[in-house]
PDB file of N, CA and C in Angstrom:
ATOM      1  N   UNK A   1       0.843  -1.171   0.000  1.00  0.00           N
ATOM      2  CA  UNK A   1       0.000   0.000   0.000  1.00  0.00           C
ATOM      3  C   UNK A   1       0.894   1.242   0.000  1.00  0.00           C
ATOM      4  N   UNK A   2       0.758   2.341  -1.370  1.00  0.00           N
ATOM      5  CA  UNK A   2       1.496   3.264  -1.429  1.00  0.00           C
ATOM      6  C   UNK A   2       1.174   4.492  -0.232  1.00  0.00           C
ATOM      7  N   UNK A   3       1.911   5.025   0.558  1.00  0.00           N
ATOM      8  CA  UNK A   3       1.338   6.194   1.168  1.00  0.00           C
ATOM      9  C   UNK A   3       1.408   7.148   0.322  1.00  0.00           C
ATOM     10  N   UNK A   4       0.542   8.268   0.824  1.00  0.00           N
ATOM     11  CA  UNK A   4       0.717   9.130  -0.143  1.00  0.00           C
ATOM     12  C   UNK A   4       1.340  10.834   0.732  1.00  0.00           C
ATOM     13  N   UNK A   5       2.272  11.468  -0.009  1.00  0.00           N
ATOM     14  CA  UNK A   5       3.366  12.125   1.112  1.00  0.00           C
ATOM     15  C   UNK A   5       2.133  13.612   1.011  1.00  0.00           C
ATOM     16  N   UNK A   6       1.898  14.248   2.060  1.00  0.00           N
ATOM     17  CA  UNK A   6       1.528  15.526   1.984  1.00  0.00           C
ATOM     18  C   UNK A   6       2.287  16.642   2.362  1.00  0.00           C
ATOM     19  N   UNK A   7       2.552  17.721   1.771  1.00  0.00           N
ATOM     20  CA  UNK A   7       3.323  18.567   1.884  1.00  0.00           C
ATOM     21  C   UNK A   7       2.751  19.718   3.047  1.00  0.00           C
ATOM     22  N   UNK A   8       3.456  19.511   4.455  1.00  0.00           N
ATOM     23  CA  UNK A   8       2.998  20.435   5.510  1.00  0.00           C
ATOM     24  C   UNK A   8       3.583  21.851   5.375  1.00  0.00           C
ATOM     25  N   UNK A   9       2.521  23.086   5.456  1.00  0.00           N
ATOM     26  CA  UNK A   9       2.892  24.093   5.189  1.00  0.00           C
ATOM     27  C   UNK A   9       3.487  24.895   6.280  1.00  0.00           C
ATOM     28  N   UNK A  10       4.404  25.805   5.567  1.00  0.00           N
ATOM     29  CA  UNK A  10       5.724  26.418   6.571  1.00  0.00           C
ATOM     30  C   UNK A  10       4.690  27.686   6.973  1.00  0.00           C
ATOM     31  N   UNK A  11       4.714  27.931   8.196  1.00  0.00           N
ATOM     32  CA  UNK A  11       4.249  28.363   9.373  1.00  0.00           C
ATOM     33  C   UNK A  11       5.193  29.429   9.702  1.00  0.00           C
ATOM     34  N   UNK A  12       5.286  30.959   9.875  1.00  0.00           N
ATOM     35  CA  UNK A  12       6.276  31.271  10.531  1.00  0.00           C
ATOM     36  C   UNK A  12       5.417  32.273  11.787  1.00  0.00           C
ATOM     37  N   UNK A  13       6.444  32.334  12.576  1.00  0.00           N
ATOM     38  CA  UNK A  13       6.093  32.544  13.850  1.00  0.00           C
ATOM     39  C   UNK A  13       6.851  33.719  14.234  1.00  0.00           C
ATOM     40  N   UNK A  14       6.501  35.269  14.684  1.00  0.00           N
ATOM     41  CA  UNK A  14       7.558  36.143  15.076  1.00  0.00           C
ATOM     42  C   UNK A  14       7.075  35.880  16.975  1.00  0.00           C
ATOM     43  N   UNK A  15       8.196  37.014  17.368  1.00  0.00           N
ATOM     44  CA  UNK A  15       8.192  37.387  18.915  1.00  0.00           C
ATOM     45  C   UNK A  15       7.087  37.280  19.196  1.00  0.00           C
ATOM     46  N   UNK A  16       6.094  38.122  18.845  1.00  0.00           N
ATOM     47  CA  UNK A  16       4.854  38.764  19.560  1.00  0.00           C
ATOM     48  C   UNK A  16       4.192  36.917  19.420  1.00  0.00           C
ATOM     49  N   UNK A  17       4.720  36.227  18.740  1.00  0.00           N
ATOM     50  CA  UNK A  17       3.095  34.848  18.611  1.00  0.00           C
ATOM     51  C   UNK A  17       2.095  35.503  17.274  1.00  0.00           C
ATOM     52  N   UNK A  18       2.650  36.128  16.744  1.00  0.00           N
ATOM     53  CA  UNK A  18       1.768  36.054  15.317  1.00  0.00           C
ATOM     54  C   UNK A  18       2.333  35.282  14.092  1.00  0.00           C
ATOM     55  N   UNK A  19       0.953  34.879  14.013  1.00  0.00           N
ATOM     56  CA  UNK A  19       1.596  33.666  12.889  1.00  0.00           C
ATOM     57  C   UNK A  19       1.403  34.257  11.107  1.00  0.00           C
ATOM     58  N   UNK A  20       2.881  34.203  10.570  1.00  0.00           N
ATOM     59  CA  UNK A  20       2.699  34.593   9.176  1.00  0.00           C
ATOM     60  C   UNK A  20       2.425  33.227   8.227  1.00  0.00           C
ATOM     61  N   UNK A  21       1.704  33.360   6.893  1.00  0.00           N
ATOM     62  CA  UNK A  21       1.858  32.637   6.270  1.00  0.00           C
ATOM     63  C   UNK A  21       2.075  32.706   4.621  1.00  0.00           C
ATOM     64  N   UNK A  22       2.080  32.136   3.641  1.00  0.00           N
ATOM     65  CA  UNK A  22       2.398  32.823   2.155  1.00  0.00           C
ATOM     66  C   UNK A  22       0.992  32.363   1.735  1.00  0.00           C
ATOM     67  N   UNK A  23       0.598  33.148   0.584  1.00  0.00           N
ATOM     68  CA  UNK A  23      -0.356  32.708  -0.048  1.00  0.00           C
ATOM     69  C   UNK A  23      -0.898  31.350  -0.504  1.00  0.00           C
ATOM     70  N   UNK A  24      -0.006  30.464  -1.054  1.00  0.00           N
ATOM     71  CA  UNK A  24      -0.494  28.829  -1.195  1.00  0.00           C
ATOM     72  C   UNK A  24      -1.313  28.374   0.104  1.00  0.00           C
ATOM     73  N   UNK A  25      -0.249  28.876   0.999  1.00  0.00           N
ATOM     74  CA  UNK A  25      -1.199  28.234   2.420  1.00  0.00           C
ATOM     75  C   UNK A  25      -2.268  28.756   2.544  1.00  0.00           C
ATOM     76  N   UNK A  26      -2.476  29.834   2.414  1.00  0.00           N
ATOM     77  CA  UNK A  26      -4.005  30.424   2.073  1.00  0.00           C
ATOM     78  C   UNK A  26      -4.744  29.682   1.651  1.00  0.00           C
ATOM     79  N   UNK A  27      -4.367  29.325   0.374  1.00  0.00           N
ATOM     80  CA  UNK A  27      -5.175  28.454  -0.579  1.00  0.00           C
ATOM     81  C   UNK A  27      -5.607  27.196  -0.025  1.00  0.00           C
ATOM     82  N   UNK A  28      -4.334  26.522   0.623  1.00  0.00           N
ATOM     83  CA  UNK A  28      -5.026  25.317   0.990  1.00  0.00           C
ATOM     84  C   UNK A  28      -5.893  25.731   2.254  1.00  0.00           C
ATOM     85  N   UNK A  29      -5.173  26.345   3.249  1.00  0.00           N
ATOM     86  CA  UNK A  29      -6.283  26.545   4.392  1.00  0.00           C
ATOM     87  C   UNK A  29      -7.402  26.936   4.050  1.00  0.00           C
ATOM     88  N   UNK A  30      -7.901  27.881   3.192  1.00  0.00           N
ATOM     89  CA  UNK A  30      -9.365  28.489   2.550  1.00  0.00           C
ATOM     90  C   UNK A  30     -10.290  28.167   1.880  1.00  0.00           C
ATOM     91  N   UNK A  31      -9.471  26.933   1.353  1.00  0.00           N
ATOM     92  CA  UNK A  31     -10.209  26.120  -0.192  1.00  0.00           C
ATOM     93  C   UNK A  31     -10.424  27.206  -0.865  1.00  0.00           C
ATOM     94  N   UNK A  32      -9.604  28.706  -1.654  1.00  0.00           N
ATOM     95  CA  UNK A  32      -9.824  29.276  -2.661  1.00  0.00           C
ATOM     96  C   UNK A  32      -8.426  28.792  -3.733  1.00  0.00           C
ATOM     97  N   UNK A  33      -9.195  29.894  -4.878  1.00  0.00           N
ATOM     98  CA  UNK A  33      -8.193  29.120  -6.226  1.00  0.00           C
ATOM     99  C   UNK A  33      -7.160  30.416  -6.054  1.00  0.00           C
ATOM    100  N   UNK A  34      -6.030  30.085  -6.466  1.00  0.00           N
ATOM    101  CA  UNK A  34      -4.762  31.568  -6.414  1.00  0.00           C
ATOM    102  C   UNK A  34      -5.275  33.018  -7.119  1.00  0.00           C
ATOM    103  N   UNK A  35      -5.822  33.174  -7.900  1.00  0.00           N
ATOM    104  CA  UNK A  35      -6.634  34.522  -8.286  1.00  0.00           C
ATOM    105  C   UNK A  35      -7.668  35.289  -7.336  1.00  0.00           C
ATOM    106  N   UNK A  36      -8.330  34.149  -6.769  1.00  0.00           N
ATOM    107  CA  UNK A  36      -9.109  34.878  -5.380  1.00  0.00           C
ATOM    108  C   UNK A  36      -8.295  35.060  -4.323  1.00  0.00           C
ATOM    109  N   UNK A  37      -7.154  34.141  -4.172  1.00  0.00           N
ATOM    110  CA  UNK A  37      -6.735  35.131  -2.903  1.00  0.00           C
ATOM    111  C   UNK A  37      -5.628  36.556  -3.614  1.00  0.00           C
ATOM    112  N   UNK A  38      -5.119  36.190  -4.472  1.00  0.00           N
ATOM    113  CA  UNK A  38      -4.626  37.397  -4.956  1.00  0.00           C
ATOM    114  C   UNK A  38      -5.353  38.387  -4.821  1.00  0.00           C
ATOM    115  N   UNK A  39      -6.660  38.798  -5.303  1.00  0.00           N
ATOM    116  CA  UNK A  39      -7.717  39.907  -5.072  1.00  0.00           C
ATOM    117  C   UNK A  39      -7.902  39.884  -3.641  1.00  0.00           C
ATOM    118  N   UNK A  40      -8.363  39.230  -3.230  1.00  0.00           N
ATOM    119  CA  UNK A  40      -8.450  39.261  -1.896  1.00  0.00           C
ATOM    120  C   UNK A  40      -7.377  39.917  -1.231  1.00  0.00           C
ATOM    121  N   UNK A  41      -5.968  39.602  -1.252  1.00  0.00           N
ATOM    122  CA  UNK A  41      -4.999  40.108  -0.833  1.00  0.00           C
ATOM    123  C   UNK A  41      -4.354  41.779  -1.210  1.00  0.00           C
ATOM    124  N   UNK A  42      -4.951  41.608  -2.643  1.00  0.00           N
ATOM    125  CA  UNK A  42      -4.818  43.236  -2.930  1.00  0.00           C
ATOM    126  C   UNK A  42      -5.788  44.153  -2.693  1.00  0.00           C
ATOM    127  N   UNK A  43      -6.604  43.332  -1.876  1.00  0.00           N
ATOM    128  CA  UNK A  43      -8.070  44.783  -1.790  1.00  0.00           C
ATOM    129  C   UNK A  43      -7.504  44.898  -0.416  1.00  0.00           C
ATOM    130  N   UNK A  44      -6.867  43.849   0.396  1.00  0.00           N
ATOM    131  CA  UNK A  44      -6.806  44.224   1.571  1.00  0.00           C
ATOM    132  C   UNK A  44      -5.631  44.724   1.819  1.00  0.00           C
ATOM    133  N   UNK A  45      -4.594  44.821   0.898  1.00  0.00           N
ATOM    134  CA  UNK A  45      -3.515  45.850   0.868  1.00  0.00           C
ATOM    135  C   UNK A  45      -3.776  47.286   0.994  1.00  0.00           C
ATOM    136  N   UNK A  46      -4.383  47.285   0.112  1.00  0.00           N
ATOM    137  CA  UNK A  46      -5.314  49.041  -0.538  1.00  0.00           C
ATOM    138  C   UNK A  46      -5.865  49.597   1.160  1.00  0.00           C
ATOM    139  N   UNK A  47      -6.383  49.202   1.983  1.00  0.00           N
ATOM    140  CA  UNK A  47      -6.758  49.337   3.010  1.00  0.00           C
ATOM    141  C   UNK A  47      -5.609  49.582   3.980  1.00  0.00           C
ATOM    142  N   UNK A  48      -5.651  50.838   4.693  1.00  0.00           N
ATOM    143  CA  UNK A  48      -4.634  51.647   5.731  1.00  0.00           C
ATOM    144  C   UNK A  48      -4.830  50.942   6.925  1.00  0.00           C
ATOM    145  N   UNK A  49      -5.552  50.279   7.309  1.00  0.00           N
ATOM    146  CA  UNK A  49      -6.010  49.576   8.650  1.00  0.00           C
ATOM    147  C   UNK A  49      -5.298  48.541   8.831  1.00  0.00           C
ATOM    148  N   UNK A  50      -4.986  47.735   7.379  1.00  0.00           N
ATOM    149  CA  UNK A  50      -4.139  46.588   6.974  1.00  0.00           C
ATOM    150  C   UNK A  50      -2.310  46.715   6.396  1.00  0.00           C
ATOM    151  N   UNK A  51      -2.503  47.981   6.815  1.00  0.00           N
ATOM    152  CA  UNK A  51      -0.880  48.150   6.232  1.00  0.00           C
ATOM    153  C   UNK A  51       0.479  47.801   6.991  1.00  0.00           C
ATOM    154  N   UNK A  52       0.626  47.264   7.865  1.00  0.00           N
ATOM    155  CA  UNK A  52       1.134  46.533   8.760  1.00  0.00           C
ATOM    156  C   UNK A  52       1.036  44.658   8.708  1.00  0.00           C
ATOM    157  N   UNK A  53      -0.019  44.608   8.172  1.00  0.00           N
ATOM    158  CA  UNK A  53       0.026  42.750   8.031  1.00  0.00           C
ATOM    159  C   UNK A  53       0.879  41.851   6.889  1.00  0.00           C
ATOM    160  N   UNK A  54       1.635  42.522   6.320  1.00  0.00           N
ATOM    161  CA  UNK A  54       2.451  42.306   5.284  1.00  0.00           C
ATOM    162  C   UNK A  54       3.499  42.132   5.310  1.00  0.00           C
ATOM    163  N   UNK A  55       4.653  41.227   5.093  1.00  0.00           N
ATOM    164  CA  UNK A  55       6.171  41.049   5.172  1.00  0.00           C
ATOM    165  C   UNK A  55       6.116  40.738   3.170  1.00  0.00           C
ATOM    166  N   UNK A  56       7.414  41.595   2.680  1.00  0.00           N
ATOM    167  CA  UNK A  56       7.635  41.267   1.656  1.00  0.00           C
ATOM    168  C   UNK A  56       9.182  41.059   2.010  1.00  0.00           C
ATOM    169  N   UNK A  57       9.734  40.039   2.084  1.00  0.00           N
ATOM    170  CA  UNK A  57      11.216  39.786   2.435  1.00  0.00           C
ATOM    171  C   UNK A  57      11.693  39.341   1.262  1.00  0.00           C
ATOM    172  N   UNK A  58      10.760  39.056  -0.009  1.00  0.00           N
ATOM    173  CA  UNK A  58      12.174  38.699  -0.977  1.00  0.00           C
ATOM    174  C   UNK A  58      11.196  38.817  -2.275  1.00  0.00           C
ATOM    175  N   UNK A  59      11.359  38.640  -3.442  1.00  0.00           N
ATOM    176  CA  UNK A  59      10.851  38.614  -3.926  1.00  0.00           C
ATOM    177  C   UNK A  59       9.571  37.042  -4.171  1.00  0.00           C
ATOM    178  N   UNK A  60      10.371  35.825  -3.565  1.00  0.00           N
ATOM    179  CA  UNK A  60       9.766  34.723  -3.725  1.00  0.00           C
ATOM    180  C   UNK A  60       9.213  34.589  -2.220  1.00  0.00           C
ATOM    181  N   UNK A  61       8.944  35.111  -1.252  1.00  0.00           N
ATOM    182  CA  UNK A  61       8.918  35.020   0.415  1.00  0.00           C
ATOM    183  C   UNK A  61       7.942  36.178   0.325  1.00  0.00           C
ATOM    184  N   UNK A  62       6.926  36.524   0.350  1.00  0.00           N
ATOM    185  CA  UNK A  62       5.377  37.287   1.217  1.00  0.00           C
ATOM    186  C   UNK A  62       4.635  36.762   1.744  1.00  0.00           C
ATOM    187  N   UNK A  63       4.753  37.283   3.201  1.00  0.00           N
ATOM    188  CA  UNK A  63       3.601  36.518   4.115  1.00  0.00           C
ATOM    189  C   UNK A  63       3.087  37.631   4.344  1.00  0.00           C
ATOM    190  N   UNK A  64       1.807  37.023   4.672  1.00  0.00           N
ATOM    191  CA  UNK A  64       0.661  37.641   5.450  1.00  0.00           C
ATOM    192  C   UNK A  64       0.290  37.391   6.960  1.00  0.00           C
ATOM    193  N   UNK A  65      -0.141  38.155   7.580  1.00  0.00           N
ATOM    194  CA  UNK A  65      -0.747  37.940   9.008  1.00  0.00           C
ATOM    195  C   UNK A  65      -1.896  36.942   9.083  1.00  0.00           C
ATOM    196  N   UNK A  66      -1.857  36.138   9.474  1.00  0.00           N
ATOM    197  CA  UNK A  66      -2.791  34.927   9.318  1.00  0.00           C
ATOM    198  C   UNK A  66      -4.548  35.341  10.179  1.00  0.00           C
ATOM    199  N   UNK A  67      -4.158  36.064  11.165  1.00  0.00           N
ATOM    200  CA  UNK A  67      -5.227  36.792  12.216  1.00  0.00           C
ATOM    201  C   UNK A  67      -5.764  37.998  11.471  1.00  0.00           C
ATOM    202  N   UNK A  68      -4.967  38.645  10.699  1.00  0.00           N
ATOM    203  CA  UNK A  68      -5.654  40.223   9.990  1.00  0.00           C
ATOM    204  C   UNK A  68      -6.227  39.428   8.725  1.00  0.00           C
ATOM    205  N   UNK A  69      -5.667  38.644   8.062  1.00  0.00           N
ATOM    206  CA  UNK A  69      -6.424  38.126   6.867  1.00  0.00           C
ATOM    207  C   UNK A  69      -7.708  37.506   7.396  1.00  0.00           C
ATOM    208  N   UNK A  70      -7.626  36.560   8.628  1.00  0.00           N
ATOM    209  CA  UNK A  70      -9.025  36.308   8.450  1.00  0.00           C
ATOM    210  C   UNK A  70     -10.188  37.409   8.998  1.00  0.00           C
ATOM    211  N   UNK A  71      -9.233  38.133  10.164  1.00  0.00           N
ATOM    212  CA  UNK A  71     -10.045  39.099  10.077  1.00  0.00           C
ATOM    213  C   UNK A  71     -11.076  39.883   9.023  1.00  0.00           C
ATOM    214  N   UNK A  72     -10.021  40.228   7.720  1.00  0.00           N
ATOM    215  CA  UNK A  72     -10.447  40.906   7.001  1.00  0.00           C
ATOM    216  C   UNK A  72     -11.323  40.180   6.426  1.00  0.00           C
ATOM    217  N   UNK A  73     -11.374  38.757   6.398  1.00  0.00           N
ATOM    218  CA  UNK A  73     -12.601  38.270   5.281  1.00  0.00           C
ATOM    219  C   UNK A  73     -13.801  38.142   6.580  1.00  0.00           C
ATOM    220  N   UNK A  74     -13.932  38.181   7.552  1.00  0.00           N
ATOM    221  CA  UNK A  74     -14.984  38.136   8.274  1.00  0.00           C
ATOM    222  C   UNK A  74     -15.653  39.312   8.108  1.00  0.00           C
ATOM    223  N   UNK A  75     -15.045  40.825   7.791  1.00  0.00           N
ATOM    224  CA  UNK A  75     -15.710  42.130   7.910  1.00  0.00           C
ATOM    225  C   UNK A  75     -15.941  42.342   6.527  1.00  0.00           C
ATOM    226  N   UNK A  76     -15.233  41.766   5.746  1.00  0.00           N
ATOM    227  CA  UNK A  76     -16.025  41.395   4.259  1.00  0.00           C
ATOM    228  C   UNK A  76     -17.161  40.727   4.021  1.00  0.00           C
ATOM    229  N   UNK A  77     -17.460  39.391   4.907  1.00  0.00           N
ATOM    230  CA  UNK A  77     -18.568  38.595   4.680  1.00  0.00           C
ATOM    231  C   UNK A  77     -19.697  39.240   5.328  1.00  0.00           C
ATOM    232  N   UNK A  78     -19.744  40.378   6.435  1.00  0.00           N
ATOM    233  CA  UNK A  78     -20.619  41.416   7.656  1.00  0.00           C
ATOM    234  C   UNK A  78     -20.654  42.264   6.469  1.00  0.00           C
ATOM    235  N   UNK A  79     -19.861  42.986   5.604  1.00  0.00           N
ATOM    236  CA  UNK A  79     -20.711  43.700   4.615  1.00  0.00           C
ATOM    237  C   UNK A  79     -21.214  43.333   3.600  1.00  0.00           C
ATOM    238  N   UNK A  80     -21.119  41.890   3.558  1.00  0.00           N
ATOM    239  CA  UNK A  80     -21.795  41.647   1.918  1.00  0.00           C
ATOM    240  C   UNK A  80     -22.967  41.159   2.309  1.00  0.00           C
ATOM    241  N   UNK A  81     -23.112  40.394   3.923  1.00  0.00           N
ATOM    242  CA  UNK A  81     -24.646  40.419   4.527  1.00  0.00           C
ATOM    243  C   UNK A  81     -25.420  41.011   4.735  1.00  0.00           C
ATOM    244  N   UNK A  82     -24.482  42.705   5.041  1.00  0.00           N
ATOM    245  CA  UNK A  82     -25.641  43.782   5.406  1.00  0.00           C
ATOM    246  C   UNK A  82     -26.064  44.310   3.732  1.00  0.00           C
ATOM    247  N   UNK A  83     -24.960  44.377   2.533  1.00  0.00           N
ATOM    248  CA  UNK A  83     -25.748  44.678   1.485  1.00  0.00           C
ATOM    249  C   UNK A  83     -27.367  43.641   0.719  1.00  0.00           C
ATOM    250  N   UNK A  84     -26.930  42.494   1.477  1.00  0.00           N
ATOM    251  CA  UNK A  84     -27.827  41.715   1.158  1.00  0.00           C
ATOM    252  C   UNK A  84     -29.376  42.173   1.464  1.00  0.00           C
ATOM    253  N   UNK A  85     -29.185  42.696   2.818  1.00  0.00           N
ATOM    254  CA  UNK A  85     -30.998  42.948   3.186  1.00  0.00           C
ATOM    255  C   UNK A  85     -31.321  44.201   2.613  1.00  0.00           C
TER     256      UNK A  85
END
């Protein structure tokens, strides 16, 4: 019986206990496809509230704040409920 290997995603961790992560992990943690979190990630760039949740350390290395991203899609999903009614 072949196992089959899964690739565990790199996690990084600063001082404070906030956890960064790169976009793929997004993907898998979110179940979205790489174009939605890209948008996703650039609307929440554009936003001054969010300008701090970002590490760009290399060109192949951008993480995100794992706590402000989901943040941000929770106050996304509170306004697309309130446009709803």
């Amino acid at each position: 019986m072949a196992k089959k290997k899964v690739k565990i995603a790199q996690i990084y961790e600063d001082d404070a206990g906030a956890v960064w992560v790169r976009s793929p992990d997004l993907q898998k943690r979110f179940s979205l496809c790489r174009t939605t979190i890209y948008v996703l990630l650039s609307e929440m760039r554009k936003m001054p509230k969010y300008c701090y949740s970002f590490l760009d350390l290399s060109y192949n290395l951008r993480l995100v704040r794992l706590a402000d991203f989901e943040r941000f899609l929770q106050e996304r999903s509170e306004k697309k409920m309130w446009l709803r009614k």
